[in-house]
PDB file of N, CA and C in Angstrom:
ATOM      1  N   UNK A   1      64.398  11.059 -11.902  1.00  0.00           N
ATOM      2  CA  UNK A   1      63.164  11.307 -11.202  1.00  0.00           C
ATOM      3  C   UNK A   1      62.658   9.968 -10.657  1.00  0.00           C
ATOM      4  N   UNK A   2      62.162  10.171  -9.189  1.00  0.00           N
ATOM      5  CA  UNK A   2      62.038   8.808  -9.024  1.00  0.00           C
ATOM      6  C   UNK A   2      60.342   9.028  -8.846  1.00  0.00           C
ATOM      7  N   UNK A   3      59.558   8.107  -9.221  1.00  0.00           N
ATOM      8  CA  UNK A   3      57.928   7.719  -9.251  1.00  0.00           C
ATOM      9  C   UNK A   3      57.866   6.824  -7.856  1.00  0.00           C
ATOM     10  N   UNK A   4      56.746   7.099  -7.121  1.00  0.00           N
ATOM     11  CA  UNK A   4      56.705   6.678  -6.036  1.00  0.00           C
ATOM     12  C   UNK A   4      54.954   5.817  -6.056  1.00  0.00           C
ATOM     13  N   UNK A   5      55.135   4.708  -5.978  1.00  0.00           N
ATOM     14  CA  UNK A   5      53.426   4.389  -6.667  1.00  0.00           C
ATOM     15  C   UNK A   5      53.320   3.956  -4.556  1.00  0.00           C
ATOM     16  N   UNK A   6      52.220   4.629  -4.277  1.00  0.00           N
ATOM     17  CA  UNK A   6      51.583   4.496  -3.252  1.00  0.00           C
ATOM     18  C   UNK A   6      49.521   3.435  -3.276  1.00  0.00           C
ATOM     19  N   UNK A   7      50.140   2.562  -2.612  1.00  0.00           N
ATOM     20  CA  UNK A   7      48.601   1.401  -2.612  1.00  0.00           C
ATOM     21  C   UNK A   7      47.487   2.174  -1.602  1.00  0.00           C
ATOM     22  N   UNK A   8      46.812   2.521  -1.976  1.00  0.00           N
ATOM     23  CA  UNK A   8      45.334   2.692  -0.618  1.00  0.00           C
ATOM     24  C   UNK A   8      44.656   1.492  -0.886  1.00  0.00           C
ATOM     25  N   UNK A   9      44.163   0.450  -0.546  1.00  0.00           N
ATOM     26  CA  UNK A   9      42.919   0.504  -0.449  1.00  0.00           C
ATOM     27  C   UNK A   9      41.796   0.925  -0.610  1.00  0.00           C
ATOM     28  N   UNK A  10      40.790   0.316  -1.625  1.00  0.00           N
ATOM     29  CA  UNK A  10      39.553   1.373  -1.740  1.00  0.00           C
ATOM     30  C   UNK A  10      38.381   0.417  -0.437  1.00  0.00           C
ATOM     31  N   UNK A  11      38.471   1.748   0.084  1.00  0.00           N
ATOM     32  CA  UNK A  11      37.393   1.275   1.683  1.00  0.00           C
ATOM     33  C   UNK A  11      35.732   1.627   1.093  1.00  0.00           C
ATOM     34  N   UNK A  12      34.855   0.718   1.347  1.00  0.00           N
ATOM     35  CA  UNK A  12      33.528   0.936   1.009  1.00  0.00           C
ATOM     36  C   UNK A  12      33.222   0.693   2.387  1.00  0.00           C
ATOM     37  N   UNK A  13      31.919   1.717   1.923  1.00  0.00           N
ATOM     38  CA  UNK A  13      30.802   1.757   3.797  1.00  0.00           C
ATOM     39  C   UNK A  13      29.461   1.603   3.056  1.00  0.00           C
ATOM     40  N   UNK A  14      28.401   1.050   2.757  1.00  0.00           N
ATOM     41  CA  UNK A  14      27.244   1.504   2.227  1.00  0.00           C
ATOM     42  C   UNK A  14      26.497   2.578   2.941  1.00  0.00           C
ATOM     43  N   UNK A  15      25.582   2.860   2.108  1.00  0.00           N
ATOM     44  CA  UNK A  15      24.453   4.225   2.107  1.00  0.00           C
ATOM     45  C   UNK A  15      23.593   3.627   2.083  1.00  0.00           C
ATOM     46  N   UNK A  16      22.284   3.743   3.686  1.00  0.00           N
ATOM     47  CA  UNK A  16      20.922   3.861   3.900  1.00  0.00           C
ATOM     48  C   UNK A  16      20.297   4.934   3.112  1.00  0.00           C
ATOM     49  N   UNK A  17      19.541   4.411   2.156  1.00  0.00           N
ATOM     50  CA  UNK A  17      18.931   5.094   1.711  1.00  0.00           C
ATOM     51  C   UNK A  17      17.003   4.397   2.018  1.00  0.00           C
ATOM     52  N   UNK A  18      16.435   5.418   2.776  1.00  0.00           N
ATOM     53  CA  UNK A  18      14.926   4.841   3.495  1.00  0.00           C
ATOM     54  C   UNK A  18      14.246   5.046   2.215  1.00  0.00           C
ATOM     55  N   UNK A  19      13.061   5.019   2.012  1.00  0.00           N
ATOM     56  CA  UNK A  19      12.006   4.899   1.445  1.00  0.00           C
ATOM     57  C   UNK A  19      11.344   6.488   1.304  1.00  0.00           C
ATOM     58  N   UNK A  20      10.704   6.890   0.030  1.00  0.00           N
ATOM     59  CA  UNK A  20      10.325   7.976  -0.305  1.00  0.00           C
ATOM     60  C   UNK A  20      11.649   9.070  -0.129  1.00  0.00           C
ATOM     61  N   UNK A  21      12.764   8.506  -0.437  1.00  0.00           N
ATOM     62  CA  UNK A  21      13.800   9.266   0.023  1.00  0.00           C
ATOM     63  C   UNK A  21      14.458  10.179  -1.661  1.00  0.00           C
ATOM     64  N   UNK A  22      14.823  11.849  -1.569  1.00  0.00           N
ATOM     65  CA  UNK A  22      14.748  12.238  -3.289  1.00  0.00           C
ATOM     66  C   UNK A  22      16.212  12.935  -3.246  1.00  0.00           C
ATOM     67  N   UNK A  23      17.028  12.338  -3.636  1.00  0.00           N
ATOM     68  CA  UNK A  23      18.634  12.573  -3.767  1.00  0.00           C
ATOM     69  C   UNK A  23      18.824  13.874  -4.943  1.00  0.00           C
ATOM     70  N   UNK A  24      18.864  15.236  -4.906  1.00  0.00           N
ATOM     71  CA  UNK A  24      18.614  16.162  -6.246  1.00  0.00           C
ATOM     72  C   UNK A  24      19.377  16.140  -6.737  1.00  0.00           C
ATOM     73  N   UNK A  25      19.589  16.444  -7.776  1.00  0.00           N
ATOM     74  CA  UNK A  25      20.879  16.328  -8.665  1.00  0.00           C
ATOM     75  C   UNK A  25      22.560  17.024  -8.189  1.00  0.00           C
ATOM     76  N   UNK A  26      23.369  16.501  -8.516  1.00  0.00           N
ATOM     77  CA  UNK A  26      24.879  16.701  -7.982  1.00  0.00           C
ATOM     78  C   UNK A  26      25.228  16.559  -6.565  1.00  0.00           C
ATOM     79  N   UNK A  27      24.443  15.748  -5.389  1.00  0.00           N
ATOM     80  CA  UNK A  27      24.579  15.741  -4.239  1.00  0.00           C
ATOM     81  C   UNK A  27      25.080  14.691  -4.213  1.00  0.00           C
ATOM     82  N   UNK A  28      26.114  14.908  -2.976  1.00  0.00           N
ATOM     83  CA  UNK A  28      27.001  13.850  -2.879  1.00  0.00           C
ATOM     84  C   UNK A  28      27.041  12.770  -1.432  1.00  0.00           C
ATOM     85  N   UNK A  29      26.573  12.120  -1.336  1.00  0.00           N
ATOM     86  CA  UNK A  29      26.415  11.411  -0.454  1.00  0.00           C
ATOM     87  C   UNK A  29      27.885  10.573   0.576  1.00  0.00           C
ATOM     88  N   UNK A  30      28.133  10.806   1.148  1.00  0.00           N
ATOM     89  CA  UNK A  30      28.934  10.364   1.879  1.00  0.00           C
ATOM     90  C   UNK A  30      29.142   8.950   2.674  1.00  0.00           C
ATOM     91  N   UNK A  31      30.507   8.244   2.568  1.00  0.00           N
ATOM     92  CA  UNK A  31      30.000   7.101   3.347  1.00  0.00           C
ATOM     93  C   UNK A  31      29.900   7.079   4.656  1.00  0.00           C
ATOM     94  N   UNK A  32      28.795   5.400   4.576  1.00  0.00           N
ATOM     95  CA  UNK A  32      28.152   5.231   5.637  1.00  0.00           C
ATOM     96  C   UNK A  32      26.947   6.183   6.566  1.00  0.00           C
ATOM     97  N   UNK A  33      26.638   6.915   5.178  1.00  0.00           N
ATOM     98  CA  UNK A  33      25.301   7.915   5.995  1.00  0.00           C
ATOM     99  C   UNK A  33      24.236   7.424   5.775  1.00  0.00           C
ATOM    100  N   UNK A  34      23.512   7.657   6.651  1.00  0.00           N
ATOM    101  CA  UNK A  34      21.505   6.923   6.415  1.00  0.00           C
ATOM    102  C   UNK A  34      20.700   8.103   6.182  1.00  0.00           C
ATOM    103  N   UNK A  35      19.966   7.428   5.025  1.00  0.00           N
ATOM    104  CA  UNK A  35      18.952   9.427   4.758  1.00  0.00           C
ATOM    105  C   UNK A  35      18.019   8.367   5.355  1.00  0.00           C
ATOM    106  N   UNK A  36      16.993   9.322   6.510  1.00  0.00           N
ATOM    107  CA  UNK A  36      15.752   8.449   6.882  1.00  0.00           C
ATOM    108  C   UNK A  36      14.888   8.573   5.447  1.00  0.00           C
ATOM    109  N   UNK A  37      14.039   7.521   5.892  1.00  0.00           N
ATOM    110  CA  UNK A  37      12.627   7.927   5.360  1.00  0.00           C
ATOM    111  C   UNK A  37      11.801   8.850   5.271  1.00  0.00           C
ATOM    112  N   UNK A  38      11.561   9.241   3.863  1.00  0.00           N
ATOM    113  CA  UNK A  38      10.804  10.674   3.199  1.00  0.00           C
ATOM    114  C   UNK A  38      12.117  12.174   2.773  1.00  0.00           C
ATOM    115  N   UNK A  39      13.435  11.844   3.398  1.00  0.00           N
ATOM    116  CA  UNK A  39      13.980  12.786   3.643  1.00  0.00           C
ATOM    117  C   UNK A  39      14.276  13.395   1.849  1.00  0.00           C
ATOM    118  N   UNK A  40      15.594  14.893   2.130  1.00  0.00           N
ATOM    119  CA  UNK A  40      15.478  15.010   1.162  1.00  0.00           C
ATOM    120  C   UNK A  40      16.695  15.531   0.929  1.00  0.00           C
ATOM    121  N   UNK A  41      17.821  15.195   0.012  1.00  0.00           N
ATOM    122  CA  UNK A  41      18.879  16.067   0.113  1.00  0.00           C
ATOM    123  C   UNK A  41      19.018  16.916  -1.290  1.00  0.00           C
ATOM    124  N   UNK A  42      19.207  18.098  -0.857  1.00  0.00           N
ATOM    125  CA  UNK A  42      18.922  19.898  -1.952  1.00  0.00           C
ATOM    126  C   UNK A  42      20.536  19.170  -3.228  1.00  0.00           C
ATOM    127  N   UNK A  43      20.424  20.358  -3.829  1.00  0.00           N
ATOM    128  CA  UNK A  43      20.973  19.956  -5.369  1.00  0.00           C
ATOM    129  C   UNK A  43      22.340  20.606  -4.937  1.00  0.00           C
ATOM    130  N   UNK A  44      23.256  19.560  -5.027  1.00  0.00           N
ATOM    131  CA  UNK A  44      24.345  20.003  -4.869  1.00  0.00           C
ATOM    132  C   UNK A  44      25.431  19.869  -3.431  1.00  0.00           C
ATOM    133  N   UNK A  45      24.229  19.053  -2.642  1.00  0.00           N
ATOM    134  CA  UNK A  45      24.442  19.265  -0.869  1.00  0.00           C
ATOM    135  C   UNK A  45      25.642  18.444  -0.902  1.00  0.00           C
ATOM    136  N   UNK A  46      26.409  18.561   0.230  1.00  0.00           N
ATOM    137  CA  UNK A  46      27.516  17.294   0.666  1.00  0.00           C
ATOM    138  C   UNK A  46      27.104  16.380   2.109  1.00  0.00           C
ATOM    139  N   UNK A  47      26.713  15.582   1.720  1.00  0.00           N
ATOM    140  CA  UNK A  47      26.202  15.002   3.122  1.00  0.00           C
ATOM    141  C   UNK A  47      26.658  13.903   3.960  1.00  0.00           C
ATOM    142  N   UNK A  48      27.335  14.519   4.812  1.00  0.00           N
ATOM    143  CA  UNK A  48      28.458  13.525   5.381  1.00  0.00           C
ATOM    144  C   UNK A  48      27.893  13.100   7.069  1.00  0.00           C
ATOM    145  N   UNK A  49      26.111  13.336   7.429  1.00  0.00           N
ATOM    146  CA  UNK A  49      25.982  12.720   8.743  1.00  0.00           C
ATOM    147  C   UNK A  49      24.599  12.425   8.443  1.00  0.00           C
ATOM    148  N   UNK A  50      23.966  11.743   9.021  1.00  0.00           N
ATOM    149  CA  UNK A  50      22.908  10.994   8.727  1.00  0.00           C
ATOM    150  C   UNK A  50      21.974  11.550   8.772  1.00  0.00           C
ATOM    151  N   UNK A  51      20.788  11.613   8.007  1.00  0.00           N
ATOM    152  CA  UNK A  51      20.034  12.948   8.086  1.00  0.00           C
ATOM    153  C   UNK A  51      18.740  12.364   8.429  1.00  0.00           C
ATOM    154  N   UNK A  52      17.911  12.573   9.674  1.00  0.00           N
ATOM    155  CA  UNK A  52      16.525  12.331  10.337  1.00  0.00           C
ATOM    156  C   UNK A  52      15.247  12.058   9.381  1.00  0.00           C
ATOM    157  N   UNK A  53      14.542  11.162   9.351  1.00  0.00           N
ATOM    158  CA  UNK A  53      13.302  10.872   8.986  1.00  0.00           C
ATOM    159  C   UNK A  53      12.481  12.702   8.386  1.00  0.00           C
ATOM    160  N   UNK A  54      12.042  12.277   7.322  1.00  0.00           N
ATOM    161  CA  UNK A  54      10.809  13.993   6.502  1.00  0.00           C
ATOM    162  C   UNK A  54      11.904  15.117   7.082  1.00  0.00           C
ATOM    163  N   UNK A  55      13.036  15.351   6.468  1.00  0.00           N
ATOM    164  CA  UNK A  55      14.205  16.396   7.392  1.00  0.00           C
ATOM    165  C   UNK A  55      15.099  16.838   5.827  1.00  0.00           C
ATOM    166  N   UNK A  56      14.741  18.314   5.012  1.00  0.00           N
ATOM    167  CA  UNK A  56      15.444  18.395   4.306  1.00  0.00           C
ATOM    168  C   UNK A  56      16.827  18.946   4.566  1.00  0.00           C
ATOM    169  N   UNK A  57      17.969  18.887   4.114  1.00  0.00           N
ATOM    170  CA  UNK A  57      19.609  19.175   3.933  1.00  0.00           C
ATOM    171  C   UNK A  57      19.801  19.908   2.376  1.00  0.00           C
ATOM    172  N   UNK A  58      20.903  20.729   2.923  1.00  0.00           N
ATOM    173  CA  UNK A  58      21.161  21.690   1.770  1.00  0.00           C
ATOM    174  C   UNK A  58      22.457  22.491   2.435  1.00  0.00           C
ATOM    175  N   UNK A  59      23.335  22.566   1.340  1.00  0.00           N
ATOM    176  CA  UNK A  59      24.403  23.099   1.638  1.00  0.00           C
ATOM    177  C   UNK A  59      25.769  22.248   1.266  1.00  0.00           C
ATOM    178  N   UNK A  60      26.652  22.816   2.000  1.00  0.00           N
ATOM    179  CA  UNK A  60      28.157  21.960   1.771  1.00  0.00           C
ATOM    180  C   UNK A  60      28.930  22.947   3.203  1.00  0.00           C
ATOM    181  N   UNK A  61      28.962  21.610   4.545  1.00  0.00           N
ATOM    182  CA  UNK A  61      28.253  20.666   4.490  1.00  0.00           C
ATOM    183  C   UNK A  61      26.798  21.098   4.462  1.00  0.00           C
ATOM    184  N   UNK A  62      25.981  20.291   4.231  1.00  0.00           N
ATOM    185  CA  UNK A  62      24.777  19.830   4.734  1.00  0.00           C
ATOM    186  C   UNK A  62      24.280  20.209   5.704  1.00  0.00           C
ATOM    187  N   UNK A  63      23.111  21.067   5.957  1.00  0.00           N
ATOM    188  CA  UNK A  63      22.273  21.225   7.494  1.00  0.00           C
ATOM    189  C   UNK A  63      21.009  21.146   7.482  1.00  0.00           C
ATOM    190  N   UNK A  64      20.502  21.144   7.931  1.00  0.00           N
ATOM    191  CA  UNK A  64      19.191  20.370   8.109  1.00  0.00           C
ATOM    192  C   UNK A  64      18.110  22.157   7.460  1.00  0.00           C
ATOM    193  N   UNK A  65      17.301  22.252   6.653  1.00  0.00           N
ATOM    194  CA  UNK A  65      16.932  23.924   6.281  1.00  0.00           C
ATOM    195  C   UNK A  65      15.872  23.675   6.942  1.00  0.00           C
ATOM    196  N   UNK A  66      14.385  22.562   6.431  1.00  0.00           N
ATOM    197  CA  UNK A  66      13.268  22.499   6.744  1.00  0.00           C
ATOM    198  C   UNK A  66      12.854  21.458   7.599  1.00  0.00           C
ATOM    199  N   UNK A  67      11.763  20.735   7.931  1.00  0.00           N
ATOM    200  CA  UNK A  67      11.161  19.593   7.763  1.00  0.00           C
ATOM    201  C   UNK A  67      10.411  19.432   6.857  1.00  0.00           C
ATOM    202  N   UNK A  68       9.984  18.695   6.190  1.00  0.00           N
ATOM    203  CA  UNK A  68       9.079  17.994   5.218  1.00  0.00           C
ATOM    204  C   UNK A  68       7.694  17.438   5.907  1.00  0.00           C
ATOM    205  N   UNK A  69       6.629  18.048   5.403  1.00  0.00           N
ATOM    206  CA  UNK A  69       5.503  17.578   5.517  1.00  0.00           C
ATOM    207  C   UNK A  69       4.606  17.400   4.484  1.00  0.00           C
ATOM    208  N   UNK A  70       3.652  16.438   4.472  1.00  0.00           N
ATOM    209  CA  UNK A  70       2.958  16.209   3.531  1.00  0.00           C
ATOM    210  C   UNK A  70       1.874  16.358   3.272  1.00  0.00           C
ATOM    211  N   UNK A  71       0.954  17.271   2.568  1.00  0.00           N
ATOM    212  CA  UNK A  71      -1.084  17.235   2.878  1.00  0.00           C
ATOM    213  C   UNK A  71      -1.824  15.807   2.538  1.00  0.00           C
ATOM    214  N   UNK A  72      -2.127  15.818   3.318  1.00  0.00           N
ATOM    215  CA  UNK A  72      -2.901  14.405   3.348  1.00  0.00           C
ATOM    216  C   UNK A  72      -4.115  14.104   2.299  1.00  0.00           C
ATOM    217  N   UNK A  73      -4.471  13.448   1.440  1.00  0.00           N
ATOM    218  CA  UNK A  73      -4.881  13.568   0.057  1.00  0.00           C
ATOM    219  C   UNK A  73      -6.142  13.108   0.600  1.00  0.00           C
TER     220      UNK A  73
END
C-alpha cells in the first residue's frame, strides 16, 4: 500500500468583525468576510459574503432575513 502525504498550505484571510457586532452560537464565519457594524449572524449560519451594516443572516448559506433596528432609549 502506498501512503501518499499531500502538503497544502494553511491560507489565512482575516475576519472584519465591526462593532456591536453578535456572532450566535455554531456560526461559522468564513474567510475574509466583514460583518458591518451592529450586524448579526443567526445560530448556526454559514457566512461566506460580507454582510451590510444593522443586516441580520441566517441560514446555510447565509441570507440576509431582517434588518436590525434599535428603539432609541
Amino acid at each position: 500500500m502506498i501512503i501518499r502525504s499531500f502538503r497544502c498550505p494553511l491560507v489565512t484571510t482575516p475576519i472584519n468583525v465591526g462593532a456591536d457586532v453578535w456572532i450566535c452560537a455554531r456560526a461559522f464565519i468564513g474567510p475574509g468576510v466583514h460583518l458591518g457594524d451592529g450586524s448579526i449572524a443567526g445560530a448556526g449560519a454559514i457566512v461566506m459574503k460580507n454582510v451590510p451594516p444593522w443586516t441580520i443572516v441566517a441560514g446555510n448559506p447565509a441570507v440576509p432575513v431582517k434588518e436590525r433596528k434599535l428603539e432609541n432609549h
